[in-house]
Protein backbone atom coordinates (compact mmCIF):
# COMPACT_ATOMS: atom_id res chain seq x y z
CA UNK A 1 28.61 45.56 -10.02
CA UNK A 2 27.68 44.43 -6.94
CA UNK A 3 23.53 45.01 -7.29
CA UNK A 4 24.72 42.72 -10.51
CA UNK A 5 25.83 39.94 -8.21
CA UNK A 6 23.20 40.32 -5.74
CA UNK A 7 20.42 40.04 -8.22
CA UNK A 8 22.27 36.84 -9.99
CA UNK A 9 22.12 35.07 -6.07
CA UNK A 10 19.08 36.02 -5.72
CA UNK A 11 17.81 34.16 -9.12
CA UNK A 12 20.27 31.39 -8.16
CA UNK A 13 18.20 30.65 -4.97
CA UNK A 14 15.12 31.05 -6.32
CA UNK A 15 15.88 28.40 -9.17
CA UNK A 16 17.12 25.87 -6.15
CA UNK A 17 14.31 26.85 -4.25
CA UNK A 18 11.30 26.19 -6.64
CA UNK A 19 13.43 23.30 -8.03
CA UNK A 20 14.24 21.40 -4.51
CA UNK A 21 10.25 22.54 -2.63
CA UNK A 22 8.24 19.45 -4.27
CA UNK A 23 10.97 17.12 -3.14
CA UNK A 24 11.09 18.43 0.04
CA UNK A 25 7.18 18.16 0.25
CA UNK A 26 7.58 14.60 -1.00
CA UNK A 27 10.08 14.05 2.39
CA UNK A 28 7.91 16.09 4.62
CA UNK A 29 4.92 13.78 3.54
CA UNK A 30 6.48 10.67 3.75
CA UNK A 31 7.73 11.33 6.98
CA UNK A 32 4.32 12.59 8.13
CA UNK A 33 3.34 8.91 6.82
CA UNK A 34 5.76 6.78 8.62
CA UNK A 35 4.69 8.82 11.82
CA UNK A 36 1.32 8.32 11.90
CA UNK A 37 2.28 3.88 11.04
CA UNK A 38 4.24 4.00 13.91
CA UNK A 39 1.61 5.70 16.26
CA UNK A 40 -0.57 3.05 15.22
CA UNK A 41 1.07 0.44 15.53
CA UNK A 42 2.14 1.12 18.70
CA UNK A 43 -1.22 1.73 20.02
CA UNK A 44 -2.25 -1.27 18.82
CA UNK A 45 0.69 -2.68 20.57
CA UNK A 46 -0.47 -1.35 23.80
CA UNK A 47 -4.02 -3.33 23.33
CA UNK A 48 -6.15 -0.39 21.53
CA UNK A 49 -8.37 -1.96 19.10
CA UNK A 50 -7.35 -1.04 15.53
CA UNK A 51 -10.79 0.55 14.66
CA UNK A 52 -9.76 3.18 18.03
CA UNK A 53 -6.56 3.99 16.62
CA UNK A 54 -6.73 4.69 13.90
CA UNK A 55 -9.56 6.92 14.78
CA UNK A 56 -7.01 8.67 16.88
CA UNK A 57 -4.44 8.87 14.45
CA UNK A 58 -6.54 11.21 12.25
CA UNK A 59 -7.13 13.42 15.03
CA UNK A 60 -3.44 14.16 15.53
CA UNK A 61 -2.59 17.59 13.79
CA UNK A 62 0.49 18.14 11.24
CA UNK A 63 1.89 20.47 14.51
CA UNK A 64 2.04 17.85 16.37
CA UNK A 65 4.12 15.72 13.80
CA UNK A 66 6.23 18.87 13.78
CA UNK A 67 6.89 19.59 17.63
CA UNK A 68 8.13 16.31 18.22
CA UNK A 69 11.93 16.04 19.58
């Protein structure tokens, strides 16, 4: 009975997890997104010339969007 239960939570989180992964992708991207606007924008703010930053913003890596606090 209980392999029973253990294989029907199993299935259960695999439905919510391939179910809820593209909308989390959609967050992580938009996110990613609004980060990379707001380093640009404040490097321009800070007198970089747009052309430079955005340069720069390419350069940044997704770890660095992630290891920020």
């Amino acid at each position: 009975m209980m392999t029973v239960i253990r294989y029907v939570k199993f299935v259960i989180k695999l439905l919510l997890f391939i179910i809820l992964l593209p909308f989390f992708l959609l967050w992580a991207y938009v996110r990613y997104r609004i980060f990379k606007f707001a380093l640009i924008k404040a490097m321009k703010k800070a007198n970089m010339p747009k052309n430079y930053a955005k340069k720069l913003a390419r350069e940044m890596s997704i770890s660095s969007f992630l290891n920020r606090k």
